[in-house]
N, C-alpha and C. Protein backbone atom coordinates (compact mmCIF):
# COMPACT_ATOMS: atom_id res chain seq x y z
N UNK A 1 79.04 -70.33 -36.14
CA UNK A 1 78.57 -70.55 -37.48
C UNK A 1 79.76 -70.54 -38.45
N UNK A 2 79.57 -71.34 -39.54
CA UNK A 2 80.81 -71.77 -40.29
C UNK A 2 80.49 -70.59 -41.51
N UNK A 3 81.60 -70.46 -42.24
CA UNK A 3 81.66 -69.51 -43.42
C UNK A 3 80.70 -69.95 -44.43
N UNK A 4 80.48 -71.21 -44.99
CA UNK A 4 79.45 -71.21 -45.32
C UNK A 4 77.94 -71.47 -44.61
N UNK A 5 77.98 -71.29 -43.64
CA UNK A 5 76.21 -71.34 -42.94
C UNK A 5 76.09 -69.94 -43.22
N UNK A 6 76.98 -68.92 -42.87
CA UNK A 6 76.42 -67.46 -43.25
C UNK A 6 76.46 -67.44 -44.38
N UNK A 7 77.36 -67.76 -45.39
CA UNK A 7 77.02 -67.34 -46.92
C UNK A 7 75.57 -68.30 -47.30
N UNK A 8 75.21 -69.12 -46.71
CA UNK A 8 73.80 -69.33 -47.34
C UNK A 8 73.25 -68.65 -46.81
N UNK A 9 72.70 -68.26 -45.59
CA UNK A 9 71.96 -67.24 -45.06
C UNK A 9 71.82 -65.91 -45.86
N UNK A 10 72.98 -65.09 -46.10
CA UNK A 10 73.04 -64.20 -47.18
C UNK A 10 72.77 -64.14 -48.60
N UNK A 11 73.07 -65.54 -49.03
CA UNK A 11 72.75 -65.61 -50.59
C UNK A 11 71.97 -67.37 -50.42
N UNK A 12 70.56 -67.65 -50.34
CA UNK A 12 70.14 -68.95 -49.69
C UNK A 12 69.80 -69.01 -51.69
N UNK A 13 69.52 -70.55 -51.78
CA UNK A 13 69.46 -70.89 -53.49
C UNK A 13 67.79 -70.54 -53.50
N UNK A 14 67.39 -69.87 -54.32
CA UNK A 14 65.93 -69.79 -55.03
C UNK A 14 66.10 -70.75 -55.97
N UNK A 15 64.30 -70.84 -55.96
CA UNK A 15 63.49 -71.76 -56.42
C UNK A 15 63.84 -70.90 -57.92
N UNK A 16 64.49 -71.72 -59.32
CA UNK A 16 64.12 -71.14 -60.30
C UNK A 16 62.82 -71.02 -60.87
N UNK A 17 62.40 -69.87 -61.06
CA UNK A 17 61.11 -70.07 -61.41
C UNK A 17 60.79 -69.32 -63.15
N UNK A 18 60.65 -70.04 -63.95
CA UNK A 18 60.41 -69.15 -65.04
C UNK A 18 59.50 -68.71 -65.92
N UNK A 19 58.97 -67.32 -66.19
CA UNK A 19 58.04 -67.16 -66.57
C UNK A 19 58.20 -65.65 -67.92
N UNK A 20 58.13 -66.15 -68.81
CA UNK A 20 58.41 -65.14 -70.04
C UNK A 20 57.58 -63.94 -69.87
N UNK A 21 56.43 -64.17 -69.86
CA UNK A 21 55.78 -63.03 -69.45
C UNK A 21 56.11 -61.49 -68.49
N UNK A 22 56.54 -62.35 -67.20
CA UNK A 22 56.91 -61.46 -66.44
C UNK A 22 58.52 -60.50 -66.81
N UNK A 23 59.52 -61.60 -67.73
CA UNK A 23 60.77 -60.80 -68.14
C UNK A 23 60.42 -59.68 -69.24
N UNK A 24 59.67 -60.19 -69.82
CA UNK A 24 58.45 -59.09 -71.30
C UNK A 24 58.62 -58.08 -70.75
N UNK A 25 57.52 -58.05 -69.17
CA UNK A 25 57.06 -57.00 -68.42
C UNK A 25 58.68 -56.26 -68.41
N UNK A 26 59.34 -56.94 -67.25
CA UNK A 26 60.46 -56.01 -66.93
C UNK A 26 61.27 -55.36 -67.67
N UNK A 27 61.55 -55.99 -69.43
CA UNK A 27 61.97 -55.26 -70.04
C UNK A 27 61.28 -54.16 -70.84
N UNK A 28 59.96 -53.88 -70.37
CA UNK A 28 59.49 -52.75 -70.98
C UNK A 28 59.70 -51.60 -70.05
N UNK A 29 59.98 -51.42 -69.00
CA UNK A 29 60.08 -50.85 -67.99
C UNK A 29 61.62 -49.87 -68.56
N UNK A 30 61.81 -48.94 -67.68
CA UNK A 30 62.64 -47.99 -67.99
C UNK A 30 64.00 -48.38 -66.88
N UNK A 31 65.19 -48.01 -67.40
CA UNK A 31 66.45 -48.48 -66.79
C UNK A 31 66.34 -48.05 -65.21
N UNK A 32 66.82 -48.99 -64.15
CA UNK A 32 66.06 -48.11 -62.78
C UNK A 32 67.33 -47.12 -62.95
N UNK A 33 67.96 -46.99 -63.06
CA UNK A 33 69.30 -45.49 -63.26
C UNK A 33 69.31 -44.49 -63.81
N UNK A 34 69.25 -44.82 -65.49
CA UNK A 34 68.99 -43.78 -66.18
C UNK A 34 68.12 -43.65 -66.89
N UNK A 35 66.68 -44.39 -66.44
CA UNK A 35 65.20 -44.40 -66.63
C UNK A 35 65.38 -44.49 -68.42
N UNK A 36 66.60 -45.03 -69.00
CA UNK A 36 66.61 -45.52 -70.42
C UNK A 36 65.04 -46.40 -71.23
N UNK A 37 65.09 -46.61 -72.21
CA UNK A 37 63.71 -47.21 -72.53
C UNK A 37 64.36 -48.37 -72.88
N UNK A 38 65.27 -48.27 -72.87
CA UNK A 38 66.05 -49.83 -73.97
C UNK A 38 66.69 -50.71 -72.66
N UNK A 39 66.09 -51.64 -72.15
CA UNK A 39 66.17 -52.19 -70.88
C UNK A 39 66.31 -54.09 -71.38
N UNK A 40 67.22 -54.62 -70.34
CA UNK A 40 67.29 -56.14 -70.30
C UNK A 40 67.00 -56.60 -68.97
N UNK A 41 66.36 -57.32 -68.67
CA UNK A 41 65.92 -57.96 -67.67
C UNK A 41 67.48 -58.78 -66.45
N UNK A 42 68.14 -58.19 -65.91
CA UNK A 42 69.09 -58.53 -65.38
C UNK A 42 68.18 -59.50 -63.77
N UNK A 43 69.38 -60.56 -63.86
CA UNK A 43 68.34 -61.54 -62.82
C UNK A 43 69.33 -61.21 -61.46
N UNK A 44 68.86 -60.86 -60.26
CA UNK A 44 69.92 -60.23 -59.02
C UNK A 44 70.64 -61.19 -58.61
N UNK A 45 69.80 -62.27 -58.38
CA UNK A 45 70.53 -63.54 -57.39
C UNK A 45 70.80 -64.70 -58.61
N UNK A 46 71.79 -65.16 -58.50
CA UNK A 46 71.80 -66.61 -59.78
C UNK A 46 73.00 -66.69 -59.73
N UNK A 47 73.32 -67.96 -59.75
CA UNK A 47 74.69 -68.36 -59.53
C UNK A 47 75.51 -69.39 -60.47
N UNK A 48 76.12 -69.32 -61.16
CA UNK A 48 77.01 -69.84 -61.79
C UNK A 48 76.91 -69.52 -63.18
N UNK A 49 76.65 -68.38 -63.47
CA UNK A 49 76.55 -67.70 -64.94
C UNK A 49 74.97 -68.05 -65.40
N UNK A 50 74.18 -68.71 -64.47
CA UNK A 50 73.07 -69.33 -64.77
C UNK A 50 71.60 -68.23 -64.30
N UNK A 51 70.84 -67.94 -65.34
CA UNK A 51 69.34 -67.32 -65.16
C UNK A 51 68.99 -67.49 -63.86
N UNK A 52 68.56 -66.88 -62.98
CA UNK A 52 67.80 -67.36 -61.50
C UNK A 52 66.27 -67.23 -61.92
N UNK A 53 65.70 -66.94 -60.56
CA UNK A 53 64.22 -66.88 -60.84
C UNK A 53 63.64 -66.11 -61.62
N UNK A 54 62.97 -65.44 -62.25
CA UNK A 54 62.52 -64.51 -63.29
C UNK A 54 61.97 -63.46 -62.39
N UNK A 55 61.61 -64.21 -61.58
CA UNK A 55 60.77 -62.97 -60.58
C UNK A 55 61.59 -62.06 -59.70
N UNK A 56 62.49 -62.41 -60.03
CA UNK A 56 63.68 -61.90 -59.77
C UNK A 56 64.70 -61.06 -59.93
N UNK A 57 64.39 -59.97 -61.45
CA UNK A 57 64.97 -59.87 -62.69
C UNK A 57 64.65 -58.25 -62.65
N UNK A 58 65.62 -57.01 -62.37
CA UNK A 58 65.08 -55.64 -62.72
C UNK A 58 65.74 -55.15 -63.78
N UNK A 59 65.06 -54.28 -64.49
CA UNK A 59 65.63 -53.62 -65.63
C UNK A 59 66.64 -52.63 -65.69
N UNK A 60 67.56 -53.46 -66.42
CA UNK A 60 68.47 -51.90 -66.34
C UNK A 60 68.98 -52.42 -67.79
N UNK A 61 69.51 -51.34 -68.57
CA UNK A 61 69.70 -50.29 -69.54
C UNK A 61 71.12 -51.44 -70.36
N UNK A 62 71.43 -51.48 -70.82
CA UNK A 62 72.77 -52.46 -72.07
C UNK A 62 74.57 -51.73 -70.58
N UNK A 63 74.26 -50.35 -70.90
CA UNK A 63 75.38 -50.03 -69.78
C UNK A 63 75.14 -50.28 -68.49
N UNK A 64 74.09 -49.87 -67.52
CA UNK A 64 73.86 -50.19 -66.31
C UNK A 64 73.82 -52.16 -66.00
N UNK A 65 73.65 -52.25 -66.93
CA UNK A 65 73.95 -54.28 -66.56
C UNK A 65 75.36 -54.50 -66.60
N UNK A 66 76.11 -53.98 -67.36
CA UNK A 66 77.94 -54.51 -67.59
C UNK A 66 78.15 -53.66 -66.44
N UNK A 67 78.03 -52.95 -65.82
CA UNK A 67 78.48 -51.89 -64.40
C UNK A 67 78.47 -52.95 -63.56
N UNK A 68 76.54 -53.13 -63.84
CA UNK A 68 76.24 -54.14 -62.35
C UNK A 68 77.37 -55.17 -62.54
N UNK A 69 77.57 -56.28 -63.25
CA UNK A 69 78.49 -57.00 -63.65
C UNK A 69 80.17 -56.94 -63.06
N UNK A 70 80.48 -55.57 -63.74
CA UNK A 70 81.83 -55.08 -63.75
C UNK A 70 82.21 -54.81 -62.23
N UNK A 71 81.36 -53.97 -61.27
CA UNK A 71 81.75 -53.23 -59.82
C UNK A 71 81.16 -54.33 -58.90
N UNK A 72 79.95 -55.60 -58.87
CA UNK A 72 79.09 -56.17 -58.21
C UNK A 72 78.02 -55.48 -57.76
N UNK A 73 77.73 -56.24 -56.78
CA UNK A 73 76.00 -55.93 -56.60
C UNK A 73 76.23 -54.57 -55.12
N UNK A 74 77.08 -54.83 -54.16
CA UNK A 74 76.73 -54.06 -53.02
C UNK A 74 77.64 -52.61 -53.54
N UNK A 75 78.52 -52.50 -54.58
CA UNK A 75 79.09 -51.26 -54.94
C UNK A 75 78.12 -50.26 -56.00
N UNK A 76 77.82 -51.16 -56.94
CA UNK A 76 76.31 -51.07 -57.67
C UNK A 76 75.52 -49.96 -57.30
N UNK A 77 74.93 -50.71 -56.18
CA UNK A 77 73.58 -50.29 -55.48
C UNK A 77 74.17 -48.87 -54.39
N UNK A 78 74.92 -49.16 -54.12
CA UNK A 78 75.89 -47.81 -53.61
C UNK A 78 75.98 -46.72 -53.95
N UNK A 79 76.62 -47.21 -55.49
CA UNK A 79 77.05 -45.72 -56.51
C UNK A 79 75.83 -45.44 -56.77
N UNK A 80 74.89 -45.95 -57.40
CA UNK A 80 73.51 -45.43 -57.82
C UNK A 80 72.43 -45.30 -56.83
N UNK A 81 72.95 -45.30 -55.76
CA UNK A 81 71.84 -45.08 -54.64
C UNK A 81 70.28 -46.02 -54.78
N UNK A 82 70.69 -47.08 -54.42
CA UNK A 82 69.45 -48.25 -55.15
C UNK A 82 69.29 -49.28 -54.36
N UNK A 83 68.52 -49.73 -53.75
CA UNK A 83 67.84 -51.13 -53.08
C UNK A 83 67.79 -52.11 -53.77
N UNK A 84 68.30 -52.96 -54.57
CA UNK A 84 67.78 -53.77 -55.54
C UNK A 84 66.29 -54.77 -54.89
N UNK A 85 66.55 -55.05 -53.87
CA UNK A 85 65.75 -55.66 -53.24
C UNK A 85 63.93 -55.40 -52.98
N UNK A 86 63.97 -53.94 -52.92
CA UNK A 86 63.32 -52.78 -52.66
C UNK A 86 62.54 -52.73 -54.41
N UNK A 87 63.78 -52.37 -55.21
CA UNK A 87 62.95 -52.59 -56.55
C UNK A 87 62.42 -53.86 -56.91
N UNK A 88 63.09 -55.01 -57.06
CA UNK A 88 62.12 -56.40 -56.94
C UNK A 88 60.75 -56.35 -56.70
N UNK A 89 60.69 -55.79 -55.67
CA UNK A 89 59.08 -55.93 -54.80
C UNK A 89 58.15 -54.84 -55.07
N UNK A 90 58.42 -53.65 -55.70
CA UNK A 90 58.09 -52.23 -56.38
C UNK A 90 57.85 -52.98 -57.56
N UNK A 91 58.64 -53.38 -58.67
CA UNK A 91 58.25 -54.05 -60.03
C UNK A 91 57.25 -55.01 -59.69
N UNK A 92 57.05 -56.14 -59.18
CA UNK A 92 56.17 -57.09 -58.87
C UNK A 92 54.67 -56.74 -58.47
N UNK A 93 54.88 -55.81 -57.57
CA UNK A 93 53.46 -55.07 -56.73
C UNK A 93 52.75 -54.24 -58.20
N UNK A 94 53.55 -53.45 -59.13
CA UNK A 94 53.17 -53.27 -60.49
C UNK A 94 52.35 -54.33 -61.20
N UNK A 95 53.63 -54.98 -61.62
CA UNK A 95 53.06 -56.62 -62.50
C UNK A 95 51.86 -57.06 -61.93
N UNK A 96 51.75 -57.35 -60.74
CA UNK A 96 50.31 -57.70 -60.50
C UNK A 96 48.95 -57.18 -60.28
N UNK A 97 49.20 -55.65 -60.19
CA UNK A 97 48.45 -54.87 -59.91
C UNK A 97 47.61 -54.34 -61.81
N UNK A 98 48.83 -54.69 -62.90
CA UNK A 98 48.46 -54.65 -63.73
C UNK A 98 47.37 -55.68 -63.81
N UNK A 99 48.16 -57.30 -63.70
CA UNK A 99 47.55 -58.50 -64.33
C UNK A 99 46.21 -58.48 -63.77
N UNK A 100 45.92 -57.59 -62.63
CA UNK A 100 44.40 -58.04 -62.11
C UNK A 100 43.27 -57.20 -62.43
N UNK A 101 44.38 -55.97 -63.16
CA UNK A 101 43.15 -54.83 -64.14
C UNK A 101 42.49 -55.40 -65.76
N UNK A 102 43.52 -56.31 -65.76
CA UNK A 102 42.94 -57.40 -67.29
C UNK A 102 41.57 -58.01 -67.14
């Protein structure tokens, strides 16, 4: 396998998908680090300075996003002891569990 067949395997392109609603949601949510209230919807996977999917997107705090940014994603999730992946699917199972009590 060539260097890039594994780097798509590891990072494969998502479907952008966008939906305001659901970034609303995530930024009401508390920083996953320092459970802050003042949260931005940071998107995990997206590539070229560009928004990825929305569904995609966990909250963290004005400092915990320039970290994520500053150290990357696998040092990140390291120092703060965190799944990002894990939270994705924890926020979502929420979001919908809300939307179907409406």
């Amino acid at each position: 396998m060539t260097a890039k067949q594994i780097n798509h395997l590891l990072h494969p392109k998502y479907n952008k998908r966008k939906n305001s609603n659901y970034l609303f949601f995530t930024r009401m949510e508390d920083c996953l680090v320092c459970k802050s209230l003042n949260t931005e919807a940071h998107h995990v996977w997206c590539s070229g300075g560009r928004s990825g999917n929305d569904f995609l997107a966990v909250p963290l705090c004005c400092f915990h996003h320039r970290e994520y940014h500053d150290k990357g994603h696998d040092t990140f999730e390291d120092k703060n002891n965190l799944d990002l992946s894990t939270e994705i699917i924890k926020l979502l199972i929420k979001y919908i569990v809300l939307k179907e009590k409406k």
